[in-house]
C-alpha atoms as a PDB file:
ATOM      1  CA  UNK A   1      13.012   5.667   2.524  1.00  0.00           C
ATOM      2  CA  UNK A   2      10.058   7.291   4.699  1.00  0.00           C
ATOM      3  CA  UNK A   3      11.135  10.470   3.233  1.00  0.00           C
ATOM      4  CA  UNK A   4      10.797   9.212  -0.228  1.00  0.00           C
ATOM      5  CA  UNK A   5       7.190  10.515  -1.568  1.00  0.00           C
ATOM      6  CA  UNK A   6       7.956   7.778  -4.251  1.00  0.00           C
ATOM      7  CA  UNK A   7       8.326   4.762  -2.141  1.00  0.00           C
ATOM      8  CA  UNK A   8       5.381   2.972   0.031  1.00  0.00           C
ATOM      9  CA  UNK A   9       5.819   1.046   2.884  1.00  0.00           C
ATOM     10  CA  UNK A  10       2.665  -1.523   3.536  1.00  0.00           C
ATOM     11  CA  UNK A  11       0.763   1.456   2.534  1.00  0.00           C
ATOM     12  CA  UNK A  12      -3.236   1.306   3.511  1.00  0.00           C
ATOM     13  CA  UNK A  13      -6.287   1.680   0.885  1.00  0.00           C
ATOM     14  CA  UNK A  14      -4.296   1.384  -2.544  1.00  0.00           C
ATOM     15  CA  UNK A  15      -6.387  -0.625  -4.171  1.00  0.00           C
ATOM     16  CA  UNK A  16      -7.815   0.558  -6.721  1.00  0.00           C
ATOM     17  CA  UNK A  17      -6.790   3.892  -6.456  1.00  0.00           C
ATOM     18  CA  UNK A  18      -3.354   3.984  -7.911  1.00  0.00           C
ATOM     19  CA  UNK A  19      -4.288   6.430 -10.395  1.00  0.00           C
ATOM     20  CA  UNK A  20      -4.467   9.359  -7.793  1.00  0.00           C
ATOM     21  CA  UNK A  21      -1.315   8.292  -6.605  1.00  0.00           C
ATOM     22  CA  UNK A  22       0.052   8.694 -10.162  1.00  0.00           C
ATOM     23  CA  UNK A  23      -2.100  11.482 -10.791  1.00  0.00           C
ATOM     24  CA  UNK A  24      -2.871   9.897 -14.613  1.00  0.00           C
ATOM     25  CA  UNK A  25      -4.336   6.690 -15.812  1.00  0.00           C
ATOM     26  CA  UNK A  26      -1.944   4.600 -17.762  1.00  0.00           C
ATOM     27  CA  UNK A  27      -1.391   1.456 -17.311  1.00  0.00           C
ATOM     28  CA  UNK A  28       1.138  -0.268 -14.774  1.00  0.00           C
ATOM     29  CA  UNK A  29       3.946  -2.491 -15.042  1.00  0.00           C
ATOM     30  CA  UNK A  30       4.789  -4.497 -11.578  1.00  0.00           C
ATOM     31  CA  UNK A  31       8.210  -6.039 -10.693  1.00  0.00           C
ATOM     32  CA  UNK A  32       7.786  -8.541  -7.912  1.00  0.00           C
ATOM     33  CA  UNK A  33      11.192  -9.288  -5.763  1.00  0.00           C
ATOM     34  CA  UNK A  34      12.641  -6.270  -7.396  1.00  0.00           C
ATOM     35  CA  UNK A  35      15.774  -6.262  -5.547  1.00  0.00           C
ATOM     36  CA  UNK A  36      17.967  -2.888  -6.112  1.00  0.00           C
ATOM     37  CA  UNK A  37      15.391  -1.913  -8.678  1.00  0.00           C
ATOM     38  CA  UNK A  38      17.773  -2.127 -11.625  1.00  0.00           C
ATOM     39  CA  UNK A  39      14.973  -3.781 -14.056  1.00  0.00           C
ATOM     40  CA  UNK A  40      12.642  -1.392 -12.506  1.00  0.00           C
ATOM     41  CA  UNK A  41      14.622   1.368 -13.901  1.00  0.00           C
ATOM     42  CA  UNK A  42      15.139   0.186 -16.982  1.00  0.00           C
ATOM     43  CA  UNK A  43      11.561  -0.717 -17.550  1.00  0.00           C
ATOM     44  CA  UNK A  44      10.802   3.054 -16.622  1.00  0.00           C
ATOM     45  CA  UNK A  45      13.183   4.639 -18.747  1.00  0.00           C
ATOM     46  CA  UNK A  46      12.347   2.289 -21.888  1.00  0.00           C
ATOM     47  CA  UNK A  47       8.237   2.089 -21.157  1.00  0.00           C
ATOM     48  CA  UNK A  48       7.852   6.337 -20.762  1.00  0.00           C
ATOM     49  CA  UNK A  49       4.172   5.682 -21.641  1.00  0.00           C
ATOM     50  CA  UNK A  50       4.088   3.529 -18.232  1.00  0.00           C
ATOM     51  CA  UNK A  51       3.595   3.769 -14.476  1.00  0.00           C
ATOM     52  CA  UNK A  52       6.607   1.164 -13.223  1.00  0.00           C
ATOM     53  CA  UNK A  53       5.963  -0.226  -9.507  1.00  0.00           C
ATOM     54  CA  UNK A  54       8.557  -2.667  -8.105  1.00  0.00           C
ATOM     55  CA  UNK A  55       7.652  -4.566  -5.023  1.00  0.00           C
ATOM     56  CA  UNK A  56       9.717  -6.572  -2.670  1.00  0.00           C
ATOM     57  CA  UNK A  57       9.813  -7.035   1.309  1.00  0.00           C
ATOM     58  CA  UNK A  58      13.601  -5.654   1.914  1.00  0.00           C
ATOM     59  CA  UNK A  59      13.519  -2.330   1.765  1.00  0.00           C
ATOM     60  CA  UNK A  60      17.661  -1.951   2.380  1.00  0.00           C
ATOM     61  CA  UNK A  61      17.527  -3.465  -1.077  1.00  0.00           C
ATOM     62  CA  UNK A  62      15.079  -1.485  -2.750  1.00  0.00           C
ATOM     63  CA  UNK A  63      16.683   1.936  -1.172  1.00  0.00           C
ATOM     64  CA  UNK A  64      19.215   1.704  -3.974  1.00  0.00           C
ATOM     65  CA  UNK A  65      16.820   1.792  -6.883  1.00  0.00           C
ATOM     66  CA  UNK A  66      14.639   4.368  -4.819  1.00  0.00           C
ATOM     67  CA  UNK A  67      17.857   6.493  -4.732  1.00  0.00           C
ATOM     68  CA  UNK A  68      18.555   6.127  -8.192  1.00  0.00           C
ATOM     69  CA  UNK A  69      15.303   6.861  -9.824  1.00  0.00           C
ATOM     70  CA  UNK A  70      15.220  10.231  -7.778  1.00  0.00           C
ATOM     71  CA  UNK A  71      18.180  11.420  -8.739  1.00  0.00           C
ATOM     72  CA  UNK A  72      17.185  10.633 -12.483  1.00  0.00           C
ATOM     73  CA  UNK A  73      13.894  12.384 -11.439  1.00  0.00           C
ATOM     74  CA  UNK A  74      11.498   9.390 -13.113  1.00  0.00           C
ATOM     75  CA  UNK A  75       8.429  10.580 -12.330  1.00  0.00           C
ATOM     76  CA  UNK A  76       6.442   7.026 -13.787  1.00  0.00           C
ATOM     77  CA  UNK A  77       8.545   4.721 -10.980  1.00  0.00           C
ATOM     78  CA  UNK A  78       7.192   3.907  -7.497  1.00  0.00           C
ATOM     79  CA  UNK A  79       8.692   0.986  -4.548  1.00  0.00           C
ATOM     80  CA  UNK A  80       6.217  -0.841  -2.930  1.00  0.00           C
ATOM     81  CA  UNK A  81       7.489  -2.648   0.422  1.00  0.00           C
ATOM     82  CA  UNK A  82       5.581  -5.351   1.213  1.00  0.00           C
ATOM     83  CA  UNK A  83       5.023  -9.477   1.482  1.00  0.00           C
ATOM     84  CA  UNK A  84       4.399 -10.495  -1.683  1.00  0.00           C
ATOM     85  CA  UNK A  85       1.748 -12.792  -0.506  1.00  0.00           C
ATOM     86  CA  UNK A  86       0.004  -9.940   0.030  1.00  0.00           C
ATOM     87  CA  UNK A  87      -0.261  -8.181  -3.047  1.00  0.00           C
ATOM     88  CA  UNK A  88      -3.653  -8.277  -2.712  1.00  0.00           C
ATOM     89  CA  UNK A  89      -3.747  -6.144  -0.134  1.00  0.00           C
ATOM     90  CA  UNK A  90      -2.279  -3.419  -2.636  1.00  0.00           C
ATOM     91  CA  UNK A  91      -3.140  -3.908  -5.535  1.00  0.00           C
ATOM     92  CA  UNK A  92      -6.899  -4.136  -7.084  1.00  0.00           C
ATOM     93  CA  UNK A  93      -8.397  -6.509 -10.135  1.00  0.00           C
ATOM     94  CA  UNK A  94      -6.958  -4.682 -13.362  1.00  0.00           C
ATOM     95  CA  UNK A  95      -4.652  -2.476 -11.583  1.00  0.00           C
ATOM     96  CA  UNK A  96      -1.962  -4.078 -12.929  1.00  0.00           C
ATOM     97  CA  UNK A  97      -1.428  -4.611 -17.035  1.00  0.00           C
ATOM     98  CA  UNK A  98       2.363  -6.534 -16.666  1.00  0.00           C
ATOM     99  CA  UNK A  99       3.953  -8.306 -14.259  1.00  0.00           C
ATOM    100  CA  UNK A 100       7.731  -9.286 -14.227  1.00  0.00           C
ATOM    101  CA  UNK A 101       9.609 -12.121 -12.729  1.00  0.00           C
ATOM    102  CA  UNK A 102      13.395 -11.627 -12.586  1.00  0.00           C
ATOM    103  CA  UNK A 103      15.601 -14.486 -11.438  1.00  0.00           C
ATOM    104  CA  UNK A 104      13.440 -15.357  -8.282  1.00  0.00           C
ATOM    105  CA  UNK A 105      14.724 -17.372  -5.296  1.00  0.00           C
ATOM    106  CA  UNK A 106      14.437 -20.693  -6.762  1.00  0.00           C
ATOM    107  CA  UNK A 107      13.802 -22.692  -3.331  1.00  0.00           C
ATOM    108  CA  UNK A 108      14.766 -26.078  -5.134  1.00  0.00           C
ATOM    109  CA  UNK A 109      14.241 -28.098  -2.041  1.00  0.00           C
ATOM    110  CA  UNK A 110      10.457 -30.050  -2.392  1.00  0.00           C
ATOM    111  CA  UNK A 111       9.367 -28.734   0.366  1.00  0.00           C
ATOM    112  CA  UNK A 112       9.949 -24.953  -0.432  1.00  0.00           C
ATOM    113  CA  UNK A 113       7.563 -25.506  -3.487  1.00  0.00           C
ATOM    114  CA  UNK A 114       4.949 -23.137  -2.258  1.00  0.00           C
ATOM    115  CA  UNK A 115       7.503 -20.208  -1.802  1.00  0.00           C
ATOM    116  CA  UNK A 116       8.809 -20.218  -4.976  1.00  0.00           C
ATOM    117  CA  UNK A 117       7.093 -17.562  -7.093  1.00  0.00           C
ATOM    118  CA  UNK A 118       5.977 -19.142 -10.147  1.00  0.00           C
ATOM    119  CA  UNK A 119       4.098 -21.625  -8.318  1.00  0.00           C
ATOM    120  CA  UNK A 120      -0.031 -22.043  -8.503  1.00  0.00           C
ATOM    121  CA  UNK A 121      -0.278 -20.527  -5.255  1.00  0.00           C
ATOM    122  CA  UNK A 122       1.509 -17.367  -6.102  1.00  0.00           C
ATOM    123  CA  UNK A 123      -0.168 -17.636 -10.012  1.00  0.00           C
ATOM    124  CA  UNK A 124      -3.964 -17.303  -7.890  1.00  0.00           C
ATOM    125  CA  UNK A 125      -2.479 -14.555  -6.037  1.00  0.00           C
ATOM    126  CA  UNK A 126      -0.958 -12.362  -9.389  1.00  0.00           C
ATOM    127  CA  UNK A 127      -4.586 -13.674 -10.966  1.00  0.00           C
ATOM    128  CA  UNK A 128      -6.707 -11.309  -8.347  1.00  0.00           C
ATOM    129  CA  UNK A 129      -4.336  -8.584  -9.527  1.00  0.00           C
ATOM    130  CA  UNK A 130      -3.951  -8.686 -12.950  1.00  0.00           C
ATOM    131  CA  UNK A 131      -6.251  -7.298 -15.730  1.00  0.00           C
ATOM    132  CA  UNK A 132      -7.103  -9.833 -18.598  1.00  0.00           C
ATOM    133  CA  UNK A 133      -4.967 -10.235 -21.121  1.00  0.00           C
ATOM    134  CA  UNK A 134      -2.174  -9.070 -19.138  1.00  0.00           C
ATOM    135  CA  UNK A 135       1.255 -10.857 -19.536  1.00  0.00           C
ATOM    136  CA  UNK A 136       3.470 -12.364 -17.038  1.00  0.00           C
ATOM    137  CA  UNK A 137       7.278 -12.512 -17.879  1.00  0.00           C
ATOM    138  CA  UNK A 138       9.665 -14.852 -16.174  1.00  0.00           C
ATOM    139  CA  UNK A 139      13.590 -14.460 -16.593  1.00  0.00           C
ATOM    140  CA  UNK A 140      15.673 -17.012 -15.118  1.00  0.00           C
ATOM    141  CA  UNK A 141      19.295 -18.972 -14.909  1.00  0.00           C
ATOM    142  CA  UNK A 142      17.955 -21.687 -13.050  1.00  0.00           C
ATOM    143  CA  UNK A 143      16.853 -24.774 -15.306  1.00  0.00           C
ATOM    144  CA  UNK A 144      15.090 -26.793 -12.785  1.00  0.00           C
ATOM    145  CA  UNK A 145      13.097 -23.567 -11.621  1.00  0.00           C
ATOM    146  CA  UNK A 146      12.223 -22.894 -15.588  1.00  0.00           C
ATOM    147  CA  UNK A 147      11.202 -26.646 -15.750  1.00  0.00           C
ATOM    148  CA  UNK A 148       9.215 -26.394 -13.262  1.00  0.00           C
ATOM    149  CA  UNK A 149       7.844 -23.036 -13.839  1.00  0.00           C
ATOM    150  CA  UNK A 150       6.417 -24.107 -17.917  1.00  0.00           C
ATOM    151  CA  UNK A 151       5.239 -27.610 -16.417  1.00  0.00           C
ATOM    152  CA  UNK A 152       3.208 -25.496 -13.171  1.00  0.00           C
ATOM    153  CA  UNK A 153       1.884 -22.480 -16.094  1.00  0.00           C
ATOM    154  CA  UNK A 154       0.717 -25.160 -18.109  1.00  0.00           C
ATOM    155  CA  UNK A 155      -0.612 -27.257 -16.035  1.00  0.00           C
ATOM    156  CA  UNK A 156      -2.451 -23.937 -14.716  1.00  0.00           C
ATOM    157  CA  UNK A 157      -4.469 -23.471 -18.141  1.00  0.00           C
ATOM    158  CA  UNK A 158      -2.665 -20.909 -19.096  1.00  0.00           C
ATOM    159  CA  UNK A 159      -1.395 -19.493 -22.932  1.00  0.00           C
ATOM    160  CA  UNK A 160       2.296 -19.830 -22.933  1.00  0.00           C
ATOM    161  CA  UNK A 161       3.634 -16.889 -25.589  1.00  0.00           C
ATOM    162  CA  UNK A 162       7.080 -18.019 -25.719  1.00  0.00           C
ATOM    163  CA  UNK A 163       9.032 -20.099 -24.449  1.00  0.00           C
ATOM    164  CA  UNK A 164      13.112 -19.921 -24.851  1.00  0.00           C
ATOM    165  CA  UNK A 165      15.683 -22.188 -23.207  1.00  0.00           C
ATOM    166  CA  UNK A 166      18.272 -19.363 -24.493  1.00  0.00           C
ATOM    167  CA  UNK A 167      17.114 -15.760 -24.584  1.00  0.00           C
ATOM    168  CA  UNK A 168      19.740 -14.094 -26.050  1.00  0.00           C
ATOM    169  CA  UNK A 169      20.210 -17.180 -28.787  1.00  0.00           C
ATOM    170  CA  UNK A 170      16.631 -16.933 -29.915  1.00  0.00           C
ATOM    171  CA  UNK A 171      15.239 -13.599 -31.805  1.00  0.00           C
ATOM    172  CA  UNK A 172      12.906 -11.708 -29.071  1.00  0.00           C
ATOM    173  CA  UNK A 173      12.850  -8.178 -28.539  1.00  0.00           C
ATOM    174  CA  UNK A 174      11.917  -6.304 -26.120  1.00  0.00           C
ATOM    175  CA  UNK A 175      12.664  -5.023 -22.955  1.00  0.00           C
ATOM    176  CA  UNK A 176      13.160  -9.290 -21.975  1.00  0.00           C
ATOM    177  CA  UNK A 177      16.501  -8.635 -23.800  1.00  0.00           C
ATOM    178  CA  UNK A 178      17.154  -4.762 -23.724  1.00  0.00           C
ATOM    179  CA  UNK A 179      17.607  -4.843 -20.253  1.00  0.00           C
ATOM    180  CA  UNK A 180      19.690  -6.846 -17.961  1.00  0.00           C
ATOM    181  CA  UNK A 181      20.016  -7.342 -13.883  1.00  0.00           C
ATOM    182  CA  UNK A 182      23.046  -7.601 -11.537  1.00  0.00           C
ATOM    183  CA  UNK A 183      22.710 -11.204 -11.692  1.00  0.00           C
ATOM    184  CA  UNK A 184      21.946 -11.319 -14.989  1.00  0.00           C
ATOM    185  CA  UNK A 185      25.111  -9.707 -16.263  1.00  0.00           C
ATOM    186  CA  UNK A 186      27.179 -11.902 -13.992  1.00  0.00           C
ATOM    187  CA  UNK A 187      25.744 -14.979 -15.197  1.00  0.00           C
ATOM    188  CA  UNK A 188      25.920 -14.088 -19.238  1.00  0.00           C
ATOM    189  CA  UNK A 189      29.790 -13.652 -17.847  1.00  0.00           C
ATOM    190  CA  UNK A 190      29.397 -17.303 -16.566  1.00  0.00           C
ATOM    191  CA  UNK A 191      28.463 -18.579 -20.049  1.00  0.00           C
ATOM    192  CA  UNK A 192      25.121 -19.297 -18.665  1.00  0.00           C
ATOM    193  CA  UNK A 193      21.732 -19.461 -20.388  1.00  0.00           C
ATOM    194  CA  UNK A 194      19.521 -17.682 -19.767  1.00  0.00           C
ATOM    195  CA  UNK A 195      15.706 -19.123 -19.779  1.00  0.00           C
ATOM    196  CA  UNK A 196      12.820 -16.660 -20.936  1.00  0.00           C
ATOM    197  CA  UNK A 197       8.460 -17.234 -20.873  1.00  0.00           C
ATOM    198  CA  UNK A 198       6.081 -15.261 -21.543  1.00  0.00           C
ATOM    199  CA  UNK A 199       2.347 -16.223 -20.781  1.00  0.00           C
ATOM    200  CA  UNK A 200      -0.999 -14.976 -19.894  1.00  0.00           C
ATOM    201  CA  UNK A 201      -3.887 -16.220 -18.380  1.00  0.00           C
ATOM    202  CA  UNK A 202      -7.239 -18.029 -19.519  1.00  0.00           C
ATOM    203  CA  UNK A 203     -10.673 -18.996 -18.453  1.00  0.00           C
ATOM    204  CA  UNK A 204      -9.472 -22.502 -17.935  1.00  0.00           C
ATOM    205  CA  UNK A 205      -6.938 -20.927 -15.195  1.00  0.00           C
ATOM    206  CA  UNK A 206      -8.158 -23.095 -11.181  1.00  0.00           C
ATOM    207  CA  UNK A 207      -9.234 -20.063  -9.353  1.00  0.00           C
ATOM    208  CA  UNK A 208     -10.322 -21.442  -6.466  1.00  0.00           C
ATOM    209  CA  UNK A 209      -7.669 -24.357  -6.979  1.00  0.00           C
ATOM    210  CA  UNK A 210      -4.969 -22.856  -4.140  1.00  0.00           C
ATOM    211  CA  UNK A 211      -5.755 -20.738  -1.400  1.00  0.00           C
ATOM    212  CA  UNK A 212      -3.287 -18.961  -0.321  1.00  0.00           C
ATOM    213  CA  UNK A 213      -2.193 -19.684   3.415  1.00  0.00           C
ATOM    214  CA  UNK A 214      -1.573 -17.055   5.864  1.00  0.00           C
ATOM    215  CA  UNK A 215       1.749 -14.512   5.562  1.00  0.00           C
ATOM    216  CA  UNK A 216       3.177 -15.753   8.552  1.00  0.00           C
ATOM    217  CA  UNK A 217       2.804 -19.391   7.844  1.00  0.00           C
END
């Protein structure tokens, strides 16, 4: 991984300076909790017009997609090892144009709310990153998460694009559909659904509502 040119590990003074990283400015697509980097990789390979970043904390994981996307020689993908929480610390207001949830941890005990990463806490955090009128895409198995996840965006203020209970029984297109994790093709297998939104933010979004609490916390 350190030897990697293409992968960044808690990198210093990135904000707002990913295009001389990329050496172009177009716009970039973030994957957070990438995993193995499969949907990174497929988002790369479909979105050539894109810079593809996919961030997550466990770098043993990411070292597969890292691997990968050499050997393909992608030139538009970069891994970004980091806390999530602090995306901040990475990423500056309007650096990112699209940001991609892909079957996230769904902590469904109460008290693991905050961890979970469609929650308002982590929705403030994406906000300080995100350019306006950027989309956030969620892709999920787990119905309570989804529940909760349209109920928490709503709640939030903010424009909910679409909304489907079965992705692949509703007609959307788009990378949502044209590409498909691990997990994902284990649970289609399964028989199970699986849940799809789309949304972006709005002036009525709380700000100020959450503030984040410390990494370490």
């Amino acid at each position: 991984m350190d030897q990697m040119p293409h992968v960044l590990q808690h990198p210093v003074d990135m904000p707002g300076k990913w295009a001389n990283f990329w050496g172009n400015d177009h716009p970039m697509v973030l994957e957070v909790g990438c995993g193995t980097g499969n949907y990174v990789l497929g988002l790369a390979t479909r979105l050539t017009g894109w810079n593809v970043v996919g961030a997550d904390i466990k770098g043993a994981r990411m070292w597969h997609g890292a691997t990968k996307s050499r050997d393909l020689g992608l030139s538009n993908v970069a891994f970004l090892r980091c806390r999530l929480e602090q995306l901040p610390d990475y990423f500056g207001r309007d650096d990112v144009s699209e940001l991609w949830i892909t079957f996230p941890d769904p902590q469904p005990r109460a008290s693991r709310e905050r961890k979970r990463l469609t929650s308002l806490r982590f929705l403030q955090i994406y906000h300080r990153i995100l350019r306006p009128g950027a989309r956030l895409h969620l892709k999920t198995d787990d119905p309570n998460l989804f529940a909760f996840s349209v109920e928490t965006w709503n709640t939030a203020g903010m424009k909910l694009l679409q909304v489907s209970y079965d992705l692949y029984a509703d007609v959307i297109q788009g990378p949502a559909v044209d590409i498909q994790t691990t997990y994902e093709s284990r649970f289609l297998a399964e028989g199970k659904k699986i849940h799809y939104m789309c949304a972006e933010f709005t002036d009525e979004f709380p700000v100020s509502a959450v503030q984040p609490p410390p990494a370490d916390q």
